[in-house]
C-alpha atoms as a PDB file:
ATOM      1  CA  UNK A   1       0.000   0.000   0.000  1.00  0.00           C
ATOM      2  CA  UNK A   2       1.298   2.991  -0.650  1.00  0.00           C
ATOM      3  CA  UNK A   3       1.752   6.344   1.695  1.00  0.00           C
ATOM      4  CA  UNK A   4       3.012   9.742   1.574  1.00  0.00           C
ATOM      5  CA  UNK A   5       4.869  11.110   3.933  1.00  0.00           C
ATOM      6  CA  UNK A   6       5.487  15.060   3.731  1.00  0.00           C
ATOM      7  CA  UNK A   7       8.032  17.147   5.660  1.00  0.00           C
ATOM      8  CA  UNK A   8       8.017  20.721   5.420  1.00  0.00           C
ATOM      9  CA  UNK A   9      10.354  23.122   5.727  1.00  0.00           C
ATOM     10  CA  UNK A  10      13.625  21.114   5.569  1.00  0.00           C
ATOM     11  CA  UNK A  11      16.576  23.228   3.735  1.00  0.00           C
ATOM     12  CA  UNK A  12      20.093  23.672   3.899  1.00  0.00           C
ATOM     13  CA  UNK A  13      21.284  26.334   6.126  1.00  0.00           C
ATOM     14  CA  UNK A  14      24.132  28.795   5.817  1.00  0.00           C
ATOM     15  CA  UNK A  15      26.765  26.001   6.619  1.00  0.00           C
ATOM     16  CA  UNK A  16      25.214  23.355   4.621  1.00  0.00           C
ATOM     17  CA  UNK A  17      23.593  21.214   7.314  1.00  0.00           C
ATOM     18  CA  UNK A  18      19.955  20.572   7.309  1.00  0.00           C
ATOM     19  CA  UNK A  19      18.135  22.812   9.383  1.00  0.00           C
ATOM     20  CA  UNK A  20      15.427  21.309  11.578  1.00  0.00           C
ATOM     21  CA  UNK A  21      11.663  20.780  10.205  1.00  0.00           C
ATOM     22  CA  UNK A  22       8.986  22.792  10.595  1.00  0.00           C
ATOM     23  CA  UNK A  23       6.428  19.981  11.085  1.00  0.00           C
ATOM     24  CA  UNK A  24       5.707  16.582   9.093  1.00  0.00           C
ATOM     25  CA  UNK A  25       2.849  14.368   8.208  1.00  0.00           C
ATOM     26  CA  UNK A  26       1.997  10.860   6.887  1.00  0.00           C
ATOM     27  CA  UNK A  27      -1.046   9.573   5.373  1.00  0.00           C
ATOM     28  CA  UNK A  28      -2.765   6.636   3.229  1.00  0.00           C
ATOM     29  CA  UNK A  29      -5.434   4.782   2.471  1.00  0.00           C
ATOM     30  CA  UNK A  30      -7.102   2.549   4.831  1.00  0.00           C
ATOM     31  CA  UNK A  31      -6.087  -0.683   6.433  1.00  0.00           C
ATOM     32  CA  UNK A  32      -7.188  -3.496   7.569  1.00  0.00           C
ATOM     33  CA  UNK A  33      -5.915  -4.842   9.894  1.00  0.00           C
ATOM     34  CA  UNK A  34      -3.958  -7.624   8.025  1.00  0.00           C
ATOM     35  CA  UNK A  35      -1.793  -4.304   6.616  1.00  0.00           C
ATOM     36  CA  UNK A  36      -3.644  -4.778   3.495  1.00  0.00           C
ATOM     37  CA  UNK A  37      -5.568  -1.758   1.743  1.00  0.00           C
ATOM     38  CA  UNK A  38      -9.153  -2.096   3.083  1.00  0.00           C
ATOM     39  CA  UNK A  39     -11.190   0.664   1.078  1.00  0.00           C
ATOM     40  CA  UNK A  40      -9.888   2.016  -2.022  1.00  0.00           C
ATOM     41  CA  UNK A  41     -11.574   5.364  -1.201  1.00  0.00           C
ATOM     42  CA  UNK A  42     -11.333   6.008   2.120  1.00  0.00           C
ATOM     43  CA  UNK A  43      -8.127   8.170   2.823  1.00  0.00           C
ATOM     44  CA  UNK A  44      -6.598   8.535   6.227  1.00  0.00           C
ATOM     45  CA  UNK A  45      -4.483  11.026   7.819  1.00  0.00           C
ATOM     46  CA  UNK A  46      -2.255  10.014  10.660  1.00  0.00           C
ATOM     47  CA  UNK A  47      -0.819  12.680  11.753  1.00  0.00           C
ATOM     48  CA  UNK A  48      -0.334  16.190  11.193  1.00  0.00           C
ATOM     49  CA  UNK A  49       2.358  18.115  13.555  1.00  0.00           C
ATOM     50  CA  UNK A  50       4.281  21.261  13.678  1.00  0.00           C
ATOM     51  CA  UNK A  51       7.051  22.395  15.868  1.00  0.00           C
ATOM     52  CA  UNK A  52       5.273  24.584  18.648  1.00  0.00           C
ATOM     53  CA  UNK A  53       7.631  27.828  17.501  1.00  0.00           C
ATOM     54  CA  UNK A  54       6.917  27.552  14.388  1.00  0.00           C
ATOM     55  CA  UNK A  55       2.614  27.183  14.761  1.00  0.00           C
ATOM     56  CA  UNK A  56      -0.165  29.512  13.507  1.00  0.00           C
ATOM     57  CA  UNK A  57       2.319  30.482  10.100  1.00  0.00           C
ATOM     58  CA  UNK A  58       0.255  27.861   7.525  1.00  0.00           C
ATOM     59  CA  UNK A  59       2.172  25.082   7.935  1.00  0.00           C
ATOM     60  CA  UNK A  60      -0.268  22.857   9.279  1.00  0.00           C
ATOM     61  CA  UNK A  61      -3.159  23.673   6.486  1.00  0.00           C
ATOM     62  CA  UNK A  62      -0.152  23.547   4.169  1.00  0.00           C
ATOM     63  CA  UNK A  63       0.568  19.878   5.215  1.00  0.00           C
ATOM     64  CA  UNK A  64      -3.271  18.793   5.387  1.00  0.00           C
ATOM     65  CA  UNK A  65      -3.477  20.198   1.733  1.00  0.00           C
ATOM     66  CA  UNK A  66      -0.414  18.232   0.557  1.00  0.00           C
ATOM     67  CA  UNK A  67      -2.241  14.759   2.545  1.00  0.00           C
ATOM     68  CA  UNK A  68      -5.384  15.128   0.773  1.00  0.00           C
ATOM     69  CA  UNK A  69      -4.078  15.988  -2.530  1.00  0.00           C
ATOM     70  CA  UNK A  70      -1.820  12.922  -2.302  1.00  0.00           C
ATOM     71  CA  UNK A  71      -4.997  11.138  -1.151  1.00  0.00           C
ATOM     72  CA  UNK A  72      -7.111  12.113  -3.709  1.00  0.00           C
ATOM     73  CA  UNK A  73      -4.092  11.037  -6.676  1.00  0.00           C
ATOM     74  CA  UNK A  74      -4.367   7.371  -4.788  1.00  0.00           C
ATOM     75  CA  UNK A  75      -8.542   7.391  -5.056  1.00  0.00           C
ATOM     76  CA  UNK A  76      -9.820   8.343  -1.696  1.00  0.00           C
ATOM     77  CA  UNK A  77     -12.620  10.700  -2.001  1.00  0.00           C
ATOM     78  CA  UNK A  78     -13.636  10.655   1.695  1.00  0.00           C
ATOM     79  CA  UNK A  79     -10.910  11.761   4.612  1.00  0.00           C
ATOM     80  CA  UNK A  80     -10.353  10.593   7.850  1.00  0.00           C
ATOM     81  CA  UNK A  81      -8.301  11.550  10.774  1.00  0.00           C
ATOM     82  CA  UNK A  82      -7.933  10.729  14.498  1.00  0.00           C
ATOM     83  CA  UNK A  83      -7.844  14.679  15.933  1.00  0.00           C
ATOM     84  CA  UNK A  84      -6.221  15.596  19.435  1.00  0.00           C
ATOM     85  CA  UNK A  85      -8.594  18.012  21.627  1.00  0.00           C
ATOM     86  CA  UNK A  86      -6.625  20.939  21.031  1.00  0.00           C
ATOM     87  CA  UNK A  87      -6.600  20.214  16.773  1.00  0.00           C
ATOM     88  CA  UNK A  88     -10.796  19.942  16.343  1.00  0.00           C
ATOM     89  CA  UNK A  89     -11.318  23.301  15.778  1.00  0.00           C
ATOM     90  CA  UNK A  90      -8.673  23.497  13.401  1.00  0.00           C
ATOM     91  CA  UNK A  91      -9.942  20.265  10.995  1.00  0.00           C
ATOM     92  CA  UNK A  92     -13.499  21.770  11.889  1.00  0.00           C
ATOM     93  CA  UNK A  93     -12.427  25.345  10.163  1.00  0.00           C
ATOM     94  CA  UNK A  94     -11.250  23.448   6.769  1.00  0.00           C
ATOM     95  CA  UNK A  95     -14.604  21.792   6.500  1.00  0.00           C
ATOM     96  CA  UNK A  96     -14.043  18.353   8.391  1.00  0.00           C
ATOM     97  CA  UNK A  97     -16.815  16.877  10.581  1.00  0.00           C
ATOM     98  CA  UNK A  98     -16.871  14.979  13.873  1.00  0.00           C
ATOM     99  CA  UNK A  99     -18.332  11.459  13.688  1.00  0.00           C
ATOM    100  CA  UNK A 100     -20.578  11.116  16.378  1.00  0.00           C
ATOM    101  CA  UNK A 101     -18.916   8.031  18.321  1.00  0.00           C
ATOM    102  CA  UNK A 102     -15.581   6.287  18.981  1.00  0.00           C
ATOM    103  CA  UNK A 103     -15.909   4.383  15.296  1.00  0.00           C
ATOM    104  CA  UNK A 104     -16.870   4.722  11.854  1.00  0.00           C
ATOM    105  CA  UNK A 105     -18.435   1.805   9.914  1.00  0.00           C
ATOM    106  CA  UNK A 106     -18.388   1.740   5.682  1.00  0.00           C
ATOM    107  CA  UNK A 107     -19.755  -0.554   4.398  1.00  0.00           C
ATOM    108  CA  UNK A 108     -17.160  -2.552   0.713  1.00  0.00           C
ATOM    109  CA  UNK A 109     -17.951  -4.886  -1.855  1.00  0.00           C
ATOM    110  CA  UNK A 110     -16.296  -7.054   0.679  1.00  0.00           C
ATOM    111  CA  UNK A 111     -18.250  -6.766   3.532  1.00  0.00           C
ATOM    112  CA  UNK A 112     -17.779  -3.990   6.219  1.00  0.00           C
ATOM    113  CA  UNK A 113     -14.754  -2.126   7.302  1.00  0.00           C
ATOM    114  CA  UNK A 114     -14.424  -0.122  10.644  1.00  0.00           C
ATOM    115  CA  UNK A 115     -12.437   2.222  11.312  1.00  0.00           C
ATOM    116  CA  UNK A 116     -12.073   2.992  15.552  1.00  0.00           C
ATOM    117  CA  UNK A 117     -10.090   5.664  17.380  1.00  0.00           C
ATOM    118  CA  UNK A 118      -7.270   4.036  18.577  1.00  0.00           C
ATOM    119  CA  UNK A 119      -6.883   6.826  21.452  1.00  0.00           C
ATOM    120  CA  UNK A 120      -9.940   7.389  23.508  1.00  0.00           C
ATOM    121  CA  UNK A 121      -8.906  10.817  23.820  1.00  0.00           C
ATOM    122  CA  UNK A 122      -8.925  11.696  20.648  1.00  0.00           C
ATOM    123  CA  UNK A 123     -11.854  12.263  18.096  1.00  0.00           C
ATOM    124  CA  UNK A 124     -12.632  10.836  14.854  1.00  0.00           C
ATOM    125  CA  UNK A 125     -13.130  13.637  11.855  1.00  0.00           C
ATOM    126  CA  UNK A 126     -14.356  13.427   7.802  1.00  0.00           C
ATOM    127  CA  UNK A 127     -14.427  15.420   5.322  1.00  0.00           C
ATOM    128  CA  UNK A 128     -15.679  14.243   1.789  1.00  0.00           C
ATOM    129  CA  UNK A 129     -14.913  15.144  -1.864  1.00  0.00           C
ATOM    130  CA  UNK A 130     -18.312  13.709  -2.734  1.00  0.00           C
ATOM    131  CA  UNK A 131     -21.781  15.123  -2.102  1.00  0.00           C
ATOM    132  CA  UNK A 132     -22.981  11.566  -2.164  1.00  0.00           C
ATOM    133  CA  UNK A 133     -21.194  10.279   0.720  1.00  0.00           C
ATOM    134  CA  UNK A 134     -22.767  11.174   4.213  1.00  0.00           C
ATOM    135  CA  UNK A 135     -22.624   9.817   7.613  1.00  0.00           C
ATOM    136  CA  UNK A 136     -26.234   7.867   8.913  1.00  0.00           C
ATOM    137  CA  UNK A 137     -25.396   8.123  12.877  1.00  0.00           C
ATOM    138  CA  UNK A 138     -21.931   6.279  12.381  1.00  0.00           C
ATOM    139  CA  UNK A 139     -22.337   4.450   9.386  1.00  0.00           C
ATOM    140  CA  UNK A 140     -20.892   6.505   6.393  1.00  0.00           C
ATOM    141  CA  UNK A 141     -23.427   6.429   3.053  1.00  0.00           C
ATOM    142  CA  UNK A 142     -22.873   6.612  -0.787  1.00  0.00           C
ATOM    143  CA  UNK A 143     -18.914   5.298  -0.261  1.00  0.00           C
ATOM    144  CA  UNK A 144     -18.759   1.709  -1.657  1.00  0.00           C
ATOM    145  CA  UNK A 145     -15.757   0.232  -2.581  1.00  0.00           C
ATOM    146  CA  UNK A 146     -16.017  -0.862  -6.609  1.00  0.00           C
END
């Protein structure tokens, strides 16, 4: 299965030594939990982070725009990421939705594929490129794998 992983910010400095990053990310489509590619369409985003001096400049929307435009080249047109507390409102500004419980059932040609927080802390967010696709409580709608 493929993923991308994006670092931003890495350059050369005066001496020629790489400077540190400004934050990093890594995303792909779903698994199962096998490691094999569960839903064709469903992307995932594992993690978005930014150095704390180096917050609130666009690097974090800058890295969310590079995971879903990876995403979308692999086939996902619905995205999903585990969120910290502190990150909701930020997914929740660029159009991302909470799912209302700790999982998020879709159903595949293959049967059914869920897809649980695996922090309890943390909450489970969506966004989708489709107007078809919506969530029905926590069952997502109008995603089947082909």
């Amino acid at each position: 299965m493929p993923t991308g992983v994006v670092v931003l910010g890495v350059r050369r400095g005066p001496r020629g030594r790489l400077r540190r990053p400004v934050g990093g990310s890594y995303s792909g489509l779903a698994l199962a939990g096998d490691g094999q590619t569960a839903h064709t369409q469903l992307g995932v985003i594992h993690g978005i982070a930014v150095r704390p001096d180096r917050r609130c400049r666009g690097a974090a929307t800058a890295l969310l725009t590079a995971c879903e435009d990876y995403l979308a080249e692999e086939g996902a047109r619905v995205m999903l990421a585990e969120v910290r507390p502190r990150s909701v409102e930020f997914f929740a500004a660029r159009g991302y939705e909470t799912v209302p419980g700790p999982a998020l059932v879709i159903p595949t040609t293959a049967g059914t594929y869920v897809h649980g927080q695996t922090t309890p802390t943390t909450t489970l967010m969506w966004r989708s490129r489709s107007a078809a696709v919506r969530l029905d409580g926590t069952a997502m709608v109008g995603l089947l794998d082909t």
